[in-house]
C-alpha atoms as a PDB file:
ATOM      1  CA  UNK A   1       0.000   0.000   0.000  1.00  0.00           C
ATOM      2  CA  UNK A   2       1.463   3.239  -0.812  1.00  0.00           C
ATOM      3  CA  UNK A   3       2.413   5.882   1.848  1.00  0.00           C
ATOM      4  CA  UNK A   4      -0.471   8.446   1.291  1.00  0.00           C
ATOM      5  CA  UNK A   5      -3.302   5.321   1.546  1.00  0.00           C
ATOM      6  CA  UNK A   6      -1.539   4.188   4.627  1.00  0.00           C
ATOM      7  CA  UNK A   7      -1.471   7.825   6.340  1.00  0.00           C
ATOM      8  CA  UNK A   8      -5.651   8.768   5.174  1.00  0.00           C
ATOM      9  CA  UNK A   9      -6.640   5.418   6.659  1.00  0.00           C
ATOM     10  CA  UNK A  10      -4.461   6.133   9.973  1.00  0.00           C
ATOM     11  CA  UNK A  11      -6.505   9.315   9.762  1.00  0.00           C
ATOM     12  CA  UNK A  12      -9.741   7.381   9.348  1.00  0.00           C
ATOM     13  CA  UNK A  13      -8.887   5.147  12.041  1.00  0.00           C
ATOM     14  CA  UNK A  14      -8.581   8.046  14.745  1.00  0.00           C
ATOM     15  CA  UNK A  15     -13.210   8.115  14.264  1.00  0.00           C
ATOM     16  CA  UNK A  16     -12.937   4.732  16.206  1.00  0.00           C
ATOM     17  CA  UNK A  17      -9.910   5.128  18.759  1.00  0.00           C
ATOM     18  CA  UNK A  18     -12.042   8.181  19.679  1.00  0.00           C
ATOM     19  CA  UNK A  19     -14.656   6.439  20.102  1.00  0.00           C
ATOM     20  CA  UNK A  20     -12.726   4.029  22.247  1.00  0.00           C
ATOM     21  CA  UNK A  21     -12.234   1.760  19.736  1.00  0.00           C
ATOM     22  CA  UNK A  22      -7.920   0.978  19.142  1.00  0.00           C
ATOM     23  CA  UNK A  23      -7.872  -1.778  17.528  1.00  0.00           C
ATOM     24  CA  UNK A  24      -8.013  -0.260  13.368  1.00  0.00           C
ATOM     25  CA  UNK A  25      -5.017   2.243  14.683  1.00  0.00           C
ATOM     26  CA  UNK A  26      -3.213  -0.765  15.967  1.00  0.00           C
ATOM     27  CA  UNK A  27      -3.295  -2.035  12.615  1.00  0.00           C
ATOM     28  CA  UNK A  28      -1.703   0.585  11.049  1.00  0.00           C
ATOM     29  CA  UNK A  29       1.184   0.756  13.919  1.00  0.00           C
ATOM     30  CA  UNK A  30       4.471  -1.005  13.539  1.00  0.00           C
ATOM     31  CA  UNK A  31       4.310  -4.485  15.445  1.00  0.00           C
ATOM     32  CA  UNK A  32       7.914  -4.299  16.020  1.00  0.00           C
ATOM     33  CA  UNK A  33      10.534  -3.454  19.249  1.00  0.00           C
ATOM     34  CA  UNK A  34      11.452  -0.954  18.292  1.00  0.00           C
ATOM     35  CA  UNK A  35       8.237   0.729  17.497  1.00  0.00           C
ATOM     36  CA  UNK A  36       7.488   3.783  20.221  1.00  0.00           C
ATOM     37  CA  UNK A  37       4.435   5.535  21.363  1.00  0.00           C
ATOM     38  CA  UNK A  38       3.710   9.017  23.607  1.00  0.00           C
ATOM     39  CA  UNK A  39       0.958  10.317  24.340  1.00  0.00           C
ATOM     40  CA  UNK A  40      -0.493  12.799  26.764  1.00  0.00           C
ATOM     41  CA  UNK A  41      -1.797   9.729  29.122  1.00  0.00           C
ATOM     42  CA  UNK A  42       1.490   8.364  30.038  1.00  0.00           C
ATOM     43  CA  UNK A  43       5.086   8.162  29.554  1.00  0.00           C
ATOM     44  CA  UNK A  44       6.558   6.984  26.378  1.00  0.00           C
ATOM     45  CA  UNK A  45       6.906   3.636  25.605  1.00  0.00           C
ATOM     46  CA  UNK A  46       8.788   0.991  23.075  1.00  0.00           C
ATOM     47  CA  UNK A  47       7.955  -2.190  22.026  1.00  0.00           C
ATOM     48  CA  UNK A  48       4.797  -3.772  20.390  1.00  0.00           C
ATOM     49  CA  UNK A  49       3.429  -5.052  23.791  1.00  0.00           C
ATOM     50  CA  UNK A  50       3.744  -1.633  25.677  1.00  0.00           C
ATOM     51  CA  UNK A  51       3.017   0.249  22.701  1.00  0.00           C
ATOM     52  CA  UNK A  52      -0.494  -1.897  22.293  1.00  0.00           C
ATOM     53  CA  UNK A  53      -1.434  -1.406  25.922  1.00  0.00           C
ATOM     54  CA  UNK A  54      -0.541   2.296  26.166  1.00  0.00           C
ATOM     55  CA  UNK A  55      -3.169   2.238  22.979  1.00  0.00           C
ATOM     56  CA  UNK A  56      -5.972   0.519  24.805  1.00  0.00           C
ATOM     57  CA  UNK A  57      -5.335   2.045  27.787  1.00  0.00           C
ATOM     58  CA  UNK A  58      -5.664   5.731  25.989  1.00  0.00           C
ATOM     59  CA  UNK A  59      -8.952   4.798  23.739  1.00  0.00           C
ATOM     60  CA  UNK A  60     -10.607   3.159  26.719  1.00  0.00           C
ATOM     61  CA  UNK A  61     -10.482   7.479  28.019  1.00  0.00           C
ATOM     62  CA  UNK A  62     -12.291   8.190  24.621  1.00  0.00           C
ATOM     63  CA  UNK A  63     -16.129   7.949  24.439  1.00  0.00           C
ATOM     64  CA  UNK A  64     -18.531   9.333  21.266  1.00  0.00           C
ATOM     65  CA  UNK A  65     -15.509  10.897  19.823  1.00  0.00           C
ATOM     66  CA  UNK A  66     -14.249  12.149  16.038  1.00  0.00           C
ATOM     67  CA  UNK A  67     -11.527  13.774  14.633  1.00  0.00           C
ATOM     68  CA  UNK A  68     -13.034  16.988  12.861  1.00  0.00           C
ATOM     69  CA  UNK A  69      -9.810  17.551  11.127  1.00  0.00           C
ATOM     70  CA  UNK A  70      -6.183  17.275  10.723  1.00  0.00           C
ATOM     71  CA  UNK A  71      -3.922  20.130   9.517  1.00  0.00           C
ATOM     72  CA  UNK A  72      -0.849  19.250   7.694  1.00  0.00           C
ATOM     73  CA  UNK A  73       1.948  21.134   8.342  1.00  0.00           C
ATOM     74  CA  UNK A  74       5.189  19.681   6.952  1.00  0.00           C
ATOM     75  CA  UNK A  75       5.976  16.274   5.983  1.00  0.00           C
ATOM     76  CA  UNK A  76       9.473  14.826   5.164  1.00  0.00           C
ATOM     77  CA  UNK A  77       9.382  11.556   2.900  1.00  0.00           C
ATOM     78  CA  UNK A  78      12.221   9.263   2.055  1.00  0.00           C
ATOM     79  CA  UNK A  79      12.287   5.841   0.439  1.00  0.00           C
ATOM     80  CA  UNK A  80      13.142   4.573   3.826  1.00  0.00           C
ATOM     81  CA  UNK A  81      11.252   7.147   5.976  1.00  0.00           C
ATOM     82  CA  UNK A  82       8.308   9.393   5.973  1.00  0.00           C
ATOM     83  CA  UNK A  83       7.763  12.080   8.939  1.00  0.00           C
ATOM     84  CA  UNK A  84       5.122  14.220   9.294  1.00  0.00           C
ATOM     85  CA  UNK A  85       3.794  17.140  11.599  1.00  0.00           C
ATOM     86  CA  UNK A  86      -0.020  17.471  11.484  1.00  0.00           C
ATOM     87  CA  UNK A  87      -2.487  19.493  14.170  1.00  0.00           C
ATOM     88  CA  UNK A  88      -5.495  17.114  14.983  1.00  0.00           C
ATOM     89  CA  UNK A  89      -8.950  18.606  15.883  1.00  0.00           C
ATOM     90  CA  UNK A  90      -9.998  16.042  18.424  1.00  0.00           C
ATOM     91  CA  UNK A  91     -13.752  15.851  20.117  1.00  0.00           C
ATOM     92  CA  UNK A  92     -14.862  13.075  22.782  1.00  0.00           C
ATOM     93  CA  UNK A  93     -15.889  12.326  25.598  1.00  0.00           C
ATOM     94  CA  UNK A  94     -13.043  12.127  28.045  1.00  0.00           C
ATOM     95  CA  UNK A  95     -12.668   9.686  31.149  1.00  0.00           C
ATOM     96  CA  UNK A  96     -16.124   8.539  31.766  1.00  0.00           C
ATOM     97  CA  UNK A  97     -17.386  12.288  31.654  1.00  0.00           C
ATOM     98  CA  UNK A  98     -21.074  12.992  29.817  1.00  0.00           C
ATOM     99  CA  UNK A  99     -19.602  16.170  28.018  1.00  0.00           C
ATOM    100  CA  UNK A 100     -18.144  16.747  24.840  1.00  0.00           C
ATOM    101  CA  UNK A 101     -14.409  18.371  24.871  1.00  0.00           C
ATOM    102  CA  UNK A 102     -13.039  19.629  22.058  1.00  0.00           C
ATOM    103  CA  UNK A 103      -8.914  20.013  22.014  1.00  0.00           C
ATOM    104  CA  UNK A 104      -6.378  19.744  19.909  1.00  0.00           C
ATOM    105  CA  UNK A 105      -2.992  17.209  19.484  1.00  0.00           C
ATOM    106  CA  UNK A 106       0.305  18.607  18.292  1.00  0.00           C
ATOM    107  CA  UNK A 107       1.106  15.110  16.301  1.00  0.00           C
ATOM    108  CA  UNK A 108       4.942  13.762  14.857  1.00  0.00           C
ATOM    109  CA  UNK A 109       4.266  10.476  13.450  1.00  0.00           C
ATOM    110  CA  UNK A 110       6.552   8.056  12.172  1.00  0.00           C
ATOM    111  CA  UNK A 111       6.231   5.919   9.063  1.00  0.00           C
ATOM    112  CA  UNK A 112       8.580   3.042   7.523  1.00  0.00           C
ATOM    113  CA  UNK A 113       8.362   0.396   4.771  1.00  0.00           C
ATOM    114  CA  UNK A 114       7.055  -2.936   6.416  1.00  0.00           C
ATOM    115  CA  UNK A 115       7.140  -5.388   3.575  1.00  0.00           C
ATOM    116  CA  UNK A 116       4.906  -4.160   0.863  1.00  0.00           C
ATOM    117  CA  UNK A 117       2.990  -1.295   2.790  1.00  0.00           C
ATOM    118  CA  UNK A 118       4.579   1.509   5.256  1.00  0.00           C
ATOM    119  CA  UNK A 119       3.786   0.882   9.088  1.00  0.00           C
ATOM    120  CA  UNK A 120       3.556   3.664  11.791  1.00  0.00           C
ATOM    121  CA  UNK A 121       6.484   3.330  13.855  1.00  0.00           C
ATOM    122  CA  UNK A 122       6.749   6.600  16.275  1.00  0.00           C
ATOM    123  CA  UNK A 123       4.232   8.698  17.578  1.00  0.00           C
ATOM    124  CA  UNK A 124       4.165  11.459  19.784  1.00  0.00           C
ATOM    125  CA  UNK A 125       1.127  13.617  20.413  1.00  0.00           C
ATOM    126  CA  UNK A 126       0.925  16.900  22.608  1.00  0.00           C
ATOM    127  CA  UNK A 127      -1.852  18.856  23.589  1.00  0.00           C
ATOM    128  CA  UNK A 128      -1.327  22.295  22.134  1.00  0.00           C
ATOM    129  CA  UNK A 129      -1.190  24.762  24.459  1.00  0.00           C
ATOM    130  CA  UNK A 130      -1.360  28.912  24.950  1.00  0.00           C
ATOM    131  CA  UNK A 131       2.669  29.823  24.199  1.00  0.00           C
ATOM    132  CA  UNK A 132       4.272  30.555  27.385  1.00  0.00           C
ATOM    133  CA  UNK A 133       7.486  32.575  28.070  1.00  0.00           C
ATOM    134  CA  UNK A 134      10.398  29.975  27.922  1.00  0.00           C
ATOM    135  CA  UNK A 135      11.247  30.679  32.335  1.00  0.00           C
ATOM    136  CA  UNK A 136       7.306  29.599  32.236  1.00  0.00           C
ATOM    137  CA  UNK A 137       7.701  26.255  31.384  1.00  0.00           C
ATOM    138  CA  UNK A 138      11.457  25.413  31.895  1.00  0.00           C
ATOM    139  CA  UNK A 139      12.428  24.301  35.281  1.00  0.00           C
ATOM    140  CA  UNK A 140      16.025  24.127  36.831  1.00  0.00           C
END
């Protein structure tokens, strides 16, 4: 599968996980070791296994969700390795609440050739926030 059908259906796939729903995402994610995962919920993590529970464990926080967009900013492709920097407009229900939240993810996602389709193989998603003054958020 080429690289552009592999990154739209990861995009497709984000409906379900927020929805609570990981299992199409996992598809699309590298099932290697060295394969890597952060995300607001926890600390980063490497490996299939940890990567696959840090997924469950962040859908099962999603409820009625949908992506409403995602803005590409940049992307840098390779034979060997695609990255890209997108902003995702997220809605859901978040840990067991009854109201909608909308926020947005500052996303760097990973892609590589897998045999004869490209696998997600690093992701690393941020809430964007208000810019602060750098003494604001750096601590010695």
């Amino acid at each position: 599968m080429q690289l552009d059908e592999v990154v739209g259906r990861f995009h497709q796939t984000l409906n379900e996980f927020a929805k609570g729903d990981p299992e199409p995402a996992k598809a699309i994610f590298s099932h290697g070791e060295d394969g890597s995962l952060a995300n607001p919920w926890g600390p980063p993590v490497v490996g299939w296994d940890r990567v696959s529970k840090a997924l469950d464990s962040a859908a099962a926080r999603f409820k009625d969700g949908r992506v409403t967009a995602v803005d590409g900013l940049t992307r840098h492709v390779t034979s060997d390795l695609a990255v890209f920097l997108d902003i995702e407009h997220w809605q859901a229900k978040l840990g067991g609440g009854d109201e909608i939240s909308q926020f947005d993810l500052r996303v760097t996602s990973v892609y590589r050739p897998e045999g004869d389709t490209w696998a997600l193989v690093h992701r690393h998603a941020d809430p964007v926030i208000t810019p602060r003054l750098p003494d604001a958020v750096l601590h010695n």
